[in-house]
N, C-alpha and C. Protein backbone atom coordinates (compact mmCIF):
# COMPACT_ATOMS: atom_id res chain seq x y z
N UNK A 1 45.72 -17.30 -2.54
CA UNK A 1 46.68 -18.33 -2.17
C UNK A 1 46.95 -18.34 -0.68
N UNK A 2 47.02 -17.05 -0.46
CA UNK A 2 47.31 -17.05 1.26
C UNK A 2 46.13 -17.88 2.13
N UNK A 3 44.56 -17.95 1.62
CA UNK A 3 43.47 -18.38 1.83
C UNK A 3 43.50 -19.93 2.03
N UNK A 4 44.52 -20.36 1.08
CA UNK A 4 44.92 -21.88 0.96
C UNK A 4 45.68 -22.43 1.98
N UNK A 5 47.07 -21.34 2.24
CA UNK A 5 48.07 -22.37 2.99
C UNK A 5 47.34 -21.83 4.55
N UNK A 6 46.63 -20.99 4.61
CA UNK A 6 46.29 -21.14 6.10
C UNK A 6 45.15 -21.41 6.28
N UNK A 7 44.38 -22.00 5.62
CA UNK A 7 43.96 -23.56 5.74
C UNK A 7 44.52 -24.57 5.95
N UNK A 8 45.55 -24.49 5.29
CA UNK A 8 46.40 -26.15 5.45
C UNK A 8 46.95 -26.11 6.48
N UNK A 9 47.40 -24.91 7.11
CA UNK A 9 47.96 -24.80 8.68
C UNK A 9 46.89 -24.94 9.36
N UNK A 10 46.17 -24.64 9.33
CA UNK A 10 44.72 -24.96 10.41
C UNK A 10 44.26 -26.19 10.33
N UNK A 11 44.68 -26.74 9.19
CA UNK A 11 44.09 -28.45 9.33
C UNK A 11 45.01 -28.65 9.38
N UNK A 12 46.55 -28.91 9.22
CA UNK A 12 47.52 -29.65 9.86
C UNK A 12 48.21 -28.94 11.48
N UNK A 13 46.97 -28.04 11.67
CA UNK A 13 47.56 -27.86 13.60
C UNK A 13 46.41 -28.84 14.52
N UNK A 14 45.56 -28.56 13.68
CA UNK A 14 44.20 -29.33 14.19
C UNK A 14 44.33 -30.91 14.62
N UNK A 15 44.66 -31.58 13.74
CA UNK A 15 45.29 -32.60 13.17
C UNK A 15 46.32 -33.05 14.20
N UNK A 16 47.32 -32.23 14.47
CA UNK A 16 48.59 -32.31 15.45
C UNK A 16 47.36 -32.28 16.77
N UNK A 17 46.95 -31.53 16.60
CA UNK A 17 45.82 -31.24 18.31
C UNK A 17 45.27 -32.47 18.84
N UNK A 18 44.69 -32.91 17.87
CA UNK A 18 44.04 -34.53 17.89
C UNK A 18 44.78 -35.26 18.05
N UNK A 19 45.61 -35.79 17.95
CA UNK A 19 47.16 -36.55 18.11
C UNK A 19 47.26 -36.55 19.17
N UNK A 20 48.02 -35.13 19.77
CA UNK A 20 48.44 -34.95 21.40
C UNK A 20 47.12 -35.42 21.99
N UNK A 21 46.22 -34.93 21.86
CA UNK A 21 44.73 -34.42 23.06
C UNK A 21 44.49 -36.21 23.13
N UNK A 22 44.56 -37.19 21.86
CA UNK A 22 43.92 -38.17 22.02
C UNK A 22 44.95 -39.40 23.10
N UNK A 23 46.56 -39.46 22.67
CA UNK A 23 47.59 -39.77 23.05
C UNK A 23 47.06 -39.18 24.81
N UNK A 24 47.29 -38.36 25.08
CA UNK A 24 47.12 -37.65 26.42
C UNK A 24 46.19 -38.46 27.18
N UNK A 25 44.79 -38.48 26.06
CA UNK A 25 43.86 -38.63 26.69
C UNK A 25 44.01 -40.65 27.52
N UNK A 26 44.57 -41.17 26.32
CA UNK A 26 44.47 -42.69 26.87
C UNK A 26 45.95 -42.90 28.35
N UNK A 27 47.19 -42.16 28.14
CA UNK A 27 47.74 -42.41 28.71
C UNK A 27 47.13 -41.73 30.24
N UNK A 28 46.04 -40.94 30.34
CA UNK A 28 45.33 -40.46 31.55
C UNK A 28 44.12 -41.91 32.00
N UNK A 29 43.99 -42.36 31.00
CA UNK A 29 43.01 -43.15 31.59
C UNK A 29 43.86 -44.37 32.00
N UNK A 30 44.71 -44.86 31.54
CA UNK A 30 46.17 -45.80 31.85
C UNK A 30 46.90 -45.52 33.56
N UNK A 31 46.58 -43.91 33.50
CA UNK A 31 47.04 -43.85 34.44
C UNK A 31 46.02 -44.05 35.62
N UNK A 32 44.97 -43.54 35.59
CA UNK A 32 43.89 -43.56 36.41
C UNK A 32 43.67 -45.20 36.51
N UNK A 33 43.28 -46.27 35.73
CA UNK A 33 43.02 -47.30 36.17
C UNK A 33 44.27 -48.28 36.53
N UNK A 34 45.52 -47.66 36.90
CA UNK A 34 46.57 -48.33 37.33
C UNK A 34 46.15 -47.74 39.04
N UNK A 35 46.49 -46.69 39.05
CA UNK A 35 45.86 -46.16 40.30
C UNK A 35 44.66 -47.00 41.11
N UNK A 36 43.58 -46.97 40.17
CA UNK A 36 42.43 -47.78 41.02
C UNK A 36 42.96 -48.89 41.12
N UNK A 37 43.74 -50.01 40.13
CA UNK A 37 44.34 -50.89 40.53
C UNK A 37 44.97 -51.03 42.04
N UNK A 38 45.81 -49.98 42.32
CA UNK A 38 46.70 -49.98 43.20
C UNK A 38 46.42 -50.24 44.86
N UNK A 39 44.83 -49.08 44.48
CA UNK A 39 44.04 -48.79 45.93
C UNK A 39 42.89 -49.40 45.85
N UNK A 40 42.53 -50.45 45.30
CA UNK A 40 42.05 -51.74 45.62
C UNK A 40 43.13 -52.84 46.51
N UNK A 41 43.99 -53.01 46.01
CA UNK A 41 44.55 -53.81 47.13
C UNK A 41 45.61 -53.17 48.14
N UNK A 42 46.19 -52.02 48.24
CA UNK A 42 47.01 -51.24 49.31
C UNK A 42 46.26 -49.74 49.38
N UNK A 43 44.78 -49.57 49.52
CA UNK A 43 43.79 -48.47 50.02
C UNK A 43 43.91 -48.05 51.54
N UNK A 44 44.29 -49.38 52.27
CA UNK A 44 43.52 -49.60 53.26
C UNK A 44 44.95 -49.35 54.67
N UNK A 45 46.23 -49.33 53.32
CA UNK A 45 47.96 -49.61 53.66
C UNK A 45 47.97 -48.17 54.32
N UNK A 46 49.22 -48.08 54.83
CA UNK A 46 49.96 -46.85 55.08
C UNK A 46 50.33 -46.20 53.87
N UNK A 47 50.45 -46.60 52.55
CA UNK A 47 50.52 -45.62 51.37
C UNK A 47 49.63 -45.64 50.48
N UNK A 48 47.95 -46.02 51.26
CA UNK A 48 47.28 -45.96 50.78
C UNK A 48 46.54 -44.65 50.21
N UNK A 49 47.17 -42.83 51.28
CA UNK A 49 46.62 -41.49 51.15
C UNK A 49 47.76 -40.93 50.13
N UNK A 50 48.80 -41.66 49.85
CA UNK A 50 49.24 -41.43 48.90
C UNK A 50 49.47 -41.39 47.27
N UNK A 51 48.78 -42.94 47.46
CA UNK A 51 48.27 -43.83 45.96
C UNK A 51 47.29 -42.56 45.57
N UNK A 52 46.31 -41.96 46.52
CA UNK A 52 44.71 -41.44 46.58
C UNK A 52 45.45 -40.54 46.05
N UNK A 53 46.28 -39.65 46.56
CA UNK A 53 46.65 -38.02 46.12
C UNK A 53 46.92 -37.94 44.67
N UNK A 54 47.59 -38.84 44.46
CA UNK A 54 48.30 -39.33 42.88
C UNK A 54 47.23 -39.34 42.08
N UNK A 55 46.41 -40.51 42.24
CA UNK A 55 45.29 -40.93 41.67
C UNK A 55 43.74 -39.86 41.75
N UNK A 56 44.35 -38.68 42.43
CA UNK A 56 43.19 -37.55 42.51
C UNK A 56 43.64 -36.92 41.62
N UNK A 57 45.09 -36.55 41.55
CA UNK A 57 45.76 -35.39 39.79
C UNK A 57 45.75 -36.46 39.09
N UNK A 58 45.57 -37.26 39.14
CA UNK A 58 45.22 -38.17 37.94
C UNK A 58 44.15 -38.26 36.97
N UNK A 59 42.89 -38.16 38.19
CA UNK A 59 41.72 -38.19 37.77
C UNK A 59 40.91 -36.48 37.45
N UNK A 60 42.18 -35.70 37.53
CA UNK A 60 42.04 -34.31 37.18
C UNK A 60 42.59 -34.44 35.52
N UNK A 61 43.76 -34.46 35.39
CA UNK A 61 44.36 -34.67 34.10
C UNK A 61 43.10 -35.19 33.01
N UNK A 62 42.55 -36.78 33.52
CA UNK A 62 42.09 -36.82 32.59
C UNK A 62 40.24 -36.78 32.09
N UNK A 63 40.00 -35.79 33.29
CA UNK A 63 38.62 -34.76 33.19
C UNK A 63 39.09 -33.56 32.00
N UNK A 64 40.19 -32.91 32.58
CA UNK A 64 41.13 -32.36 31.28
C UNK A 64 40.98 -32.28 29.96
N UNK A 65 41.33 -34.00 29.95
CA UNK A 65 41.69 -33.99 28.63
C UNK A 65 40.40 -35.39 27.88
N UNK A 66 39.46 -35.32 28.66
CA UNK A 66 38.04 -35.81 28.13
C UNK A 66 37.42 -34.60 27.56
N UNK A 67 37.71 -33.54 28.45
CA UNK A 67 36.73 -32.45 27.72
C UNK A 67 37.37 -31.89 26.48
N UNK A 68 39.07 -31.64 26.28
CA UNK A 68 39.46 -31.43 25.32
C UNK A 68 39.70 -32.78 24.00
N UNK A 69 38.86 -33.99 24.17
CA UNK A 69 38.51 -34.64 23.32
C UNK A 69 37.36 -34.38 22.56
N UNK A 70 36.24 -33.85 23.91
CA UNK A 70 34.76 -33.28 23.06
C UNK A 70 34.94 -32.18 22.46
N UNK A 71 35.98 -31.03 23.05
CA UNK A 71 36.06 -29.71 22.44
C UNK A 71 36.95 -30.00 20.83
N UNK A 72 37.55 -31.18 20.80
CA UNK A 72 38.37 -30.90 19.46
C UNK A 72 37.44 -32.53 18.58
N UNK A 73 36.45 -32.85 19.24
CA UNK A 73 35.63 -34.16 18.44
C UNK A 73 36.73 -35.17 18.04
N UNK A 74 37.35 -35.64 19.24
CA UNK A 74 38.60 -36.64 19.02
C UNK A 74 37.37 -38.19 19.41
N UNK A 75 37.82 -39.15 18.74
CA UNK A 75 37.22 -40.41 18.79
C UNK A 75 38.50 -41.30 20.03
N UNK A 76 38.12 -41.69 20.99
CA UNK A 76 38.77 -42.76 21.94
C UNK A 76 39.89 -43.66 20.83
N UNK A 77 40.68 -44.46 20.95
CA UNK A 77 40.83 -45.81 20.76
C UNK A 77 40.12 -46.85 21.04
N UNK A 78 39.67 -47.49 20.03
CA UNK A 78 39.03 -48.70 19.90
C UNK A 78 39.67 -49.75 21.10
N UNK A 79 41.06 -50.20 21.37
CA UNK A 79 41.50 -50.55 22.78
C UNK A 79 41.51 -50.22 23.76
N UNK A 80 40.17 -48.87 24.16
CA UNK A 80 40.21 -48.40 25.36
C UNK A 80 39.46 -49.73 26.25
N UNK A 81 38.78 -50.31 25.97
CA UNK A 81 38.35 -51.49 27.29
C UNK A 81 39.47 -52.44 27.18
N UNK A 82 40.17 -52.59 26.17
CA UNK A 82 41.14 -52.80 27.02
C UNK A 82 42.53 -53.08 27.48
N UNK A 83 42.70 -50.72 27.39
CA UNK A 83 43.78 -50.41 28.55
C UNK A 83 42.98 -50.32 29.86
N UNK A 84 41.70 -50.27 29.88
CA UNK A 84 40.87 -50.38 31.00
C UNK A 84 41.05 -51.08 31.68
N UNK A 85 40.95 -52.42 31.78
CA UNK A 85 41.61 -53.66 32.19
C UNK A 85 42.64 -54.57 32.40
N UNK A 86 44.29 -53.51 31.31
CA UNK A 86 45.31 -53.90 31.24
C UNK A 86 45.52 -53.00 32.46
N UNK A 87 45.19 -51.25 32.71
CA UNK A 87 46.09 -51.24 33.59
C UNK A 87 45.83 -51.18 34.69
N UNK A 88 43.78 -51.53 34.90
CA UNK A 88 43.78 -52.01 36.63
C UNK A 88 44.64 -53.56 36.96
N UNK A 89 44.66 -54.32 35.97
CA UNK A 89 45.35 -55.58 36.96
C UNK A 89 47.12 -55.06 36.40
N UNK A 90 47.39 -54.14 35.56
CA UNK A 90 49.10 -53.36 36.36
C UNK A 90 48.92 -53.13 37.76
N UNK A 91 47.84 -52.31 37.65
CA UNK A 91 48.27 -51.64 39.25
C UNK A 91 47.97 -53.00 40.72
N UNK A 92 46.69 -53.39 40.48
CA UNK A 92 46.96 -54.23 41.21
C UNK A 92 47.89 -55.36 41.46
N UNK A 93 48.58 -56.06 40.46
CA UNK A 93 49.82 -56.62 40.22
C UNK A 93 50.45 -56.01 40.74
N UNK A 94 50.85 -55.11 40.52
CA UNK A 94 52.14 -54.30 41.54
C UNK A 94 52.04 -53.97 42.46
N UNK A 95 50.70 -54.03 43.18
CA UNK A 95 50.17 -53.30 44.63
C UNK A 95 50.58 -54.98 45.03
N UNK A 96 50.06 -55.93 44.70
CA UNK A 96 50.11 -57.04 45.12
C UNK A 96 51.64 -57.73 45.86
N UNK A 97 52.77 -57.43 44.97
CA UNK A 97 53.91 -57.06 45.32
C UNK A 97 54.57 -56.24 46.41
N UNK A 98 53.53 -55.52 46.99
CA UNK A 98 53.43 -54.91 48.36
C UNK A 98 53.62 -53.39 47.90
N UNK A 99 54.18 -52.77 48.65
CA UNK A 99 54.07 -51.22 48.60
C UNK A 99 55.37 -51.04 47.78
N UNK A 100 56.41 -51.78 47.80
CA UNK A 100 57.77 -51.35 47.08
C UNK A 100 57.28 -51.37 45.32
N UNK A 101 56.84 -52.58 45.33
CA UNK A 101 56.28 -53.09 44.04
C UNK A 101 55.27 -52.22 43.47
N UNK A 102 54.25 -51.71 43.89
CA UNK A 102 53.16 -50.52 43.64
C UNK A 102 54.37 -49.06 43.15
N UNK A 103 55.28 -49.04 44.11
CA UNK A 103 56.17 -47.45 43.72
C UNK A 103 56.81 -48.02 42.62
N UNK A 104 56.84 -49.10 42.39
CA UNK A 104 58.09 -48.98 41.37
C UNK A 104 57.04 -49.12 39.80
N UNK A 105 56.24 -49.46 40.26
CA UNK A 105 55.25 -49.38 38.56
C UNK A 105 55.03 -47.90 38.39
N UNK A 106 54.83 -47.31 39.73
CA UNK A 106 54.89 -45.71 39.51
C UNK A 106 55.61 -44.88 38.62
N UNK A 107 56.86 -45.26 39.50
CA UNK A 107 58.17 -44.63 38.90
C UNK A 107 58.22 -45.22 37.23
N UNK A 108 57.51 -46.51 37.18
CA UNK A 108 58.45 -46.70 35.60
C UNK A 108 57.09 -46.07 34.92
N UNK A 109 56.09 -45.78 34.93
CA UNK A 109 54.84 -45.27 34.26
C UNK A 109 55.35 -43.78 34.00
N UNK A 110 55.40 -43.39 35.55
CA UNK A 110 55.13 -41.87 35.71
C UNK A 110 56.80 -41.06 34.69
N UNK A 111 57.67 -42.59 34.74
CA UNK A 111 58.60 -41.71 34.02
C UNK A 111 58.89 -41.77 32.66
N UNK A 112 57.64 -42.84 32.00
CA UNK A 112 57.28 -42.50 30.92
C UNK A 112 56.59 -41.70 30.12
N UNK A 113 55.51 -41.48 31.05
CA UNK A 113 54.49 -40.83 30.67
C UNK A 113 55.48 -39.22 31.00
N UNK A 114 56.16 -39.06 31.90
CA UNK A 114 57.02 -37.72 31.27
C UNK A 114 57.69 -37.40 30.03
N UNK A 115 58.15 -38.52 29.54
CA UNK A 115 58.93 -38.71 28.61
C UNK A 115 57.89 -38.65 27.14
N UNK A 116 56.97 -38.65 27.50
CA UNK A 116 56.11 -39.07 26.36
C UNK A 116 55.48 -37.19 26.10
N UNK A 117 55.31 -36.84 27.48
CA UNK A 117 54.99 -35.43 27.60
C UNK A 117 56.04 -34.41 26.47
N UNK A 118 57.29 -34.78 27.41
CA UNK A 118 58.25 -33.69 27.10
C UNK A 118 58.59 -34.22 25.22
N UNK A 119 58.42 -35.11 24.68
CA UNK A 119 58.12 -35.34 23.27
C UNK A 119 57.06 -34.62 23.08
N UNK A 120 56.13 -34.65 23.27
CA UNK A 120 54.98 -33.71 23.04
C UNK A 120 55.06 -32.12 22.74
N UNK A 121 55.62 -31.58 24.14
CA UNK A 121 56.19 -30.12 24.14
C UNK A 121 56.97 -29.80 23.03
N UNK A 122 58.56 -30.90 23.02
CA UNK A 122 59.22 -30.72 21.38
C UNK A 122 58.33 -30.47 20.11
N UNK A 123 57.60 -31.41 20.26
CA UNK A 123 56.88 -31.48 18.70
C UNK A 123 56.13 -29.97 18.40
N UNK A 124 55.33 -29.48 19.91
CA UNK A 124 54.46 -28.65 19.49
C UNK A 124 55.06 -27.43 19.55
N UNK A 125 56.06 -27.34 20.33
CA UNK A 125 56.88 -25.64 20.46
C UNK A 125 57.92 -25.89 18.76
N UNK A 126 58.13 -26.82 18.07
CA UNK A 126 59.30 -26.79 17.20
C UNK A 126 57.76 -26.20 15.92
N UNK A 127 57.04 -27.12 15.84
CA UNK A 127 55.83 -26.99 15.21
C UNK A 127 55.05 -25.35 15.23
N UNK A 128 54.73 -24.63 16.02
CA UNK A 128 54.48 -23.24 16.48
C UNK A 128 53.63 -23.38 17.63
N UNK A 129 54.48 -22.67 18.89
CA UNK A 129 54.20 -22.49 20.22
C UNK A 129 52.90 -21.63 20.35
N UNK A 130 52.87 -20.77 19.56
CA UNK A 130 51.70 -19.94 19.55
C UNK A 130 50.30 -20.58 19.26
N UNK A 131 50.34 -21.57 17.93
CA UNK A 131 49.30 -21.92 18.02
C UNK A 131 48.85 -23.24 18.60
N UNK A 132 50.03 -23.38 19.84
CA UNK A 132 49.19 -24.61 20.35
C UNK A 132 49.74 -24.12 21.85
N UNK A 133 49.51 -23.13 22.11
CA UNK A 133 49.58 -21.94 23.74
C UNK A 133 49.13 -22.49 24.88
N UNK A 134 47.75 -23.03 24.72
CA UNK A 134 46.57 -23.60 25.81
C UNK A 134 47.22 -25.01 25.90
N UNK A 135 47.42 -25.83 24.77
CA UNK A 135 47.81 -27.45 25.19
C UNK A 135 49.18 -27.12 25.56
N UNK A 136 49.80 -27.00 25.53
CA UNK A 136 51.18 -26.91 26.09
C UNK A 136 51.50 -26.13 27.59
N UNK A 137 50.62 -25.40 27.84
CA UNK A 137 50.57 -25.18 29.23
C UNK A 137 50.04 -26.54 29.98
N UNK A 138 48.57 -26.63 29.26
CA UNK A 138 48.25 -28.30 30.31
C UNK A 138 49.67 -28.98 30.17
N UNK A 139 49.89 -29.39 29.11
CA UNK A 139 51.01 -30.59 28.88
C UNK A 139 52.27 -30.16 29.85
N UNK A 140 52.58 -29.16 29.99
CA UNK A 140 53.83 -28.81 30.72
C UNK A 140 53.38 -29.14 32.18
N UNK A 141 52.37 -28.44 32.88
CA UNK A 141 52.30 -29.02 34.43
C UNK A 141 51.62 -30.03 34.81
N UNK A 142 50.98 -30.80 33.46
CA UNK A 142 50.60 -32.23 33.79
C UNK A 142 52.15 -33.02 33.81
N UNK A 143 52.88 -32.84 33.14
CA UNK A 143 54.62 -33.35 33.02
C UNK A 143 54.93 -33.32 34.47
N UNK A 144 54.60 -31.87 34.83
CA UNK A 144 55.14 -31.63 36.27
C UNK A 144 54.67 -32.69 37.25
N UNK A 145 53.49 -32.70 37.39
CA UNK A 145 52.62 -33.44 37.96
C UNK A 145 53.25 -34.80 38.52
N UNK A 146 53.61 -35.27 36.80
CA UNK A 146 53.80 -36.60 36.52
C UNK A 146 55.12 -36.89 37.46
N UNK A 147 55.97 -35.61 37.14
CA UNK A 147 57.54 -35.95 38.27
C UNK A 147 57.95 -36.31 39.16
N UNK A 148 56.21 -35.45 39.56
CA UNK A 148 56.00 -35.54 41.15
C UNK A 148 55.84 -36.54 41.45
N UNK A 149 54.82 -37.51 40.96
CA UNK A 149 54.73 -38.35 41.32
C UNK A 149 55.49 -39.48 41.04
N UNK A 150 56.46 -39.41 39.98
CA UNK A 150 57.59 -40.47 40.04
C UNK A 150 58.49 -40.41 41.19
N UNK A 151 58.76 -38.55 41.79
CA UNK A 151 59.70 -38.76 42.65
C UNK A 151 58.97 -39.01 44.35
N UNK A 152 58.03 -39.14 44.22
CA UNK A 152 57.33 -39.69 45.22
C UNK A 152 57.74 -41.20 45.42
N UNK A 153 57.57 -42.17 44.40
CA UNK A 153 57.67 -43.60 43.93
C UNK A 153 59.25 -43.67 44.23
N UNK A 154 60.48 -42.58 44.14
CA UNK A 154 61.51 -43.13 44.75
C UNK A 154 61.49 -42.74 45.94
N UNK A 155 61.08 -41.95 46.55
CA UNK A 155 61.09 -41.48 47.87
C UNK A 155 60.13 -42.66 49.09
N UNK A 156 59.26 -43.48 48.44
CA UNK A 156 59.13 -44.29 49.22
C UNK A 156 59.64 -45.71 48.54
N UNK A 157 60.93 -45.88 48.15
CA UNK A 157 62.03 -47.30 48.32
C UNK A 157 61.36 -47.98 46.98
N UNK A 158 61.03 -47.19 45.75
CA UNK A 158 60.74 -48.07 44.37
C UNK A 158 62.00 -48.91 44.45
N UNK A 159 63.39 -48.72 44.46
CA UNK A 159 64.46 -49.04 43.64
C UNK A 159 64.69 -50.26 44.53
N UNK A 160 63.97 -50.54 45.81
CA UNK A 160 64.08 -51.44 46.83
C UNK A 160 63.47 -52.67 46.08
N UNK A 161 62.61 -52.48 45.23
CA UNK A 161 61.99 -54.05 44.94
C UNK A 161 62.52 -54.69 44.34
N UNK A 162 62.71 -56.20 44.72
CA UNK A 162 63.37 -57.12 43.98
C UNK A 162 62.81 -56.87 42.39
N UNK A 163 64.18 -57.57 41.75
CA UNK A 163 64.03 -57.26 40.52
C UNK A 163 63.78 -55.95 39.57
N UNK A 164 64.07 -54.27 40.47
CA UNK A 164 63.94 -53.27 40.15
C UNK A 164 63.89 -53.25 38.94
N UNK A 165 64.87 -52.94 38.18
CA UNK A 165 65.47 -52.96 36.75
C UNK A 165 64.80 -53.90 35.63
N UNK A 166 64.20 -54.94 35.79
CA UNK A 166 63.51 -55.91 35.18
C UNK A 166 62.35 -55.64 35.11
N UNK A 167 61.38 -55.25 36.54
CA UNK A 167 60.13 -54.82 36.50
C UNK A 167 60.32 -53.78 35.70
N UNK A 168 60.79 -52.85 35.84
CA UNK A 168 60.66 -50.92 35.66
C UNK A 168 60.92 -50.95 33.80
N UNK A 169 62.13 -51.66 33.50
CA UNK A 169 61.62 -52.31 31.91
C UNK A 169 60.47 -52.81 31.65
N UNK A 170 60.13 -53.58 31.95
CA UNK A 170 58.61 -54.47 31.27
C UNK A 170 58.27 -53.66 31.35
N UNK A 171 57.60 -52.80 32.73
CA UNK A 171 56.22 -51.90 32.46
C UNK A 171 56.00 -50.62 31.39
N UNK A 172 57.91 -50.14 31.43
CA UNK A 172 57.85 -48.93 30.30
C UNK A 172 57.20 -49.28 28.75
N UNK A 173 58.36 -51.01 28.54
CA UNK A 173 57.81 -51.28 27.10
C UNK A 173 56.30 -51.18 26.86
N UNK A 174 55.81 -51.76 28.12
CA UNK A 174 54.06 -51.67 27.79
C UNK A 174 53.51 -50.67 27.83
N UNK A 175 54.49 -49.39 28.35
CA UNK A 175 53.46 -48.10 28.22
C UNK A 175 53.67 -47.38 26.85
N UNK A 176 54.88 -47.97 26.32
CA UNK A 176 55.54 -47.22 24.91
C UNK A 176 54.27 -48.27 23.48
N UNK A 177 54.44 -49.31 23.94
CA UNK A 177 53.65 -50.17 23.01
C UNK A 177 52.17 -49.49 23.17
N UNK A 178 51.81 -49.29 24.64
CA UNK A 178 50.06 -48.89 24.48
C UNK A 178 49.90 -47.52 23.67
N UNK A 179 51.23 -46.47 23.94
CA UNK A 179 50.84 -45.48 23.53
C UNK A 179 51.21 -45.78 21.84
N UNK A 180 52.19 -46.43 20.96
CA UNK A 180 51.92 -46.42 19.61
C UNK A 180 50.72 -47.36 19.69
N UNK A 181 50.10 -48.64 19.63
CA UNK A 181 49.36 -49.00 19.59
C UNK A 181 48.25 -47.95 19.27
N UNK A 182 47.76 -46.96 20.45
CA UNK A 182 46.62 -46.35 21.01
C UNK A 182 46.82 -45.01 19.60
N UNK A 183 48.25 -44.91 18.99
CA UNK A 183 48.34 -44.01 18.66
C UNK A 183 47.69 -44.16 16.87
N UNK A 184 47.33 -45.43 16.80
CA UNK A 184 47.36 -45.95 15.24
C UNK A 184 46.17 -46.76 14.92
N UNK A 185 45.75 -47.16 16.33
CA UNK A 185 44.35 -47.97 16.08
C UNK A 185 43.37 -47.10 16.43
């Protein structure tokens, strides 16, 4: 019997693994092609080595968590072409808006995608910390990561763009919708 239920813990941690790793994985590529969005049209700006720095732990995260898709045989979302395309014209949309407009899609992404993290951490430390040790370290200083770069997005005048509060809504709902969406299809 003992043979049984830890099986069933090994396929329902596995299971949880695939969940996070796949979730992770699209909101990294969400993030990465908002980024290229961004530095296509403000590359060339004065916060153009900044967009780059962001969009370099960006494009770390989700080397990350491509390989921990092949290591756990996680399948993409079928809507990956297209968050591909939803969130290069986010980013460029908001780059387009000038540099205030680019930080403030930041800030409302980057402070979802924390939020989406630190749900993550709950689930898997309440669930057993031990056996999910390795993802929860990534997940914790990719979170970090993510802070950083929101508090970057207020540090250069997000809260300055017209319509702050209006933009920084829309973009969250669409990151909460991509991630159930991404999470079910």
């Amino acid at each position: 019997m003992a043979t049984g239920a830890s099986t069933e813990i090994d396929r329902r941690s596995k299971q949880r693994t695939c969940l996070e790793v796949h979730t992770a994985f699209i909101r990294g590529v969400g993030a990465n092609r908002i980024y290229a969005g961004q530095m296509a049209v403000l590359g060339r700006s004065s916060v153009g080595p900044i967009i780059q720095q962001m969009w370099n732990q960006e494009k770390d995260h989700l080397k990350k968590f491509s390989e921990l898709m092949v290591a756990y045989r996680v399948r993409p979302t079928v809507l990956l072409p297209f968050w591909n395309v939803a969130g290069f014209v986010l980013g460029a949309g908001s780059a387009l808006l000038g540099k205030k407009g680019a930080m403030a899609c930041t800030v409302a992404v980057e402070e979802s995608i924390s939020e989406h993290y630190n749900n993550q951490i709950r689930t898997l430390v309440e669930e057993d910390p031990e056996i999910y040790k390795e993802l929860l370290q990534v997940i914790k200083q990719f979170r970090d990561d993510e802070r950083e770069h929101h508090d970057i997005g207020i540090e250069h005048d997000a809260e300055a763009t017209p319509a702050y509060s209006v933009l920084k809504t829309a973009i969250q709902l669409g990151c909460k919708a991509a991630i159930f969406l991404s999470e079910r299809i």
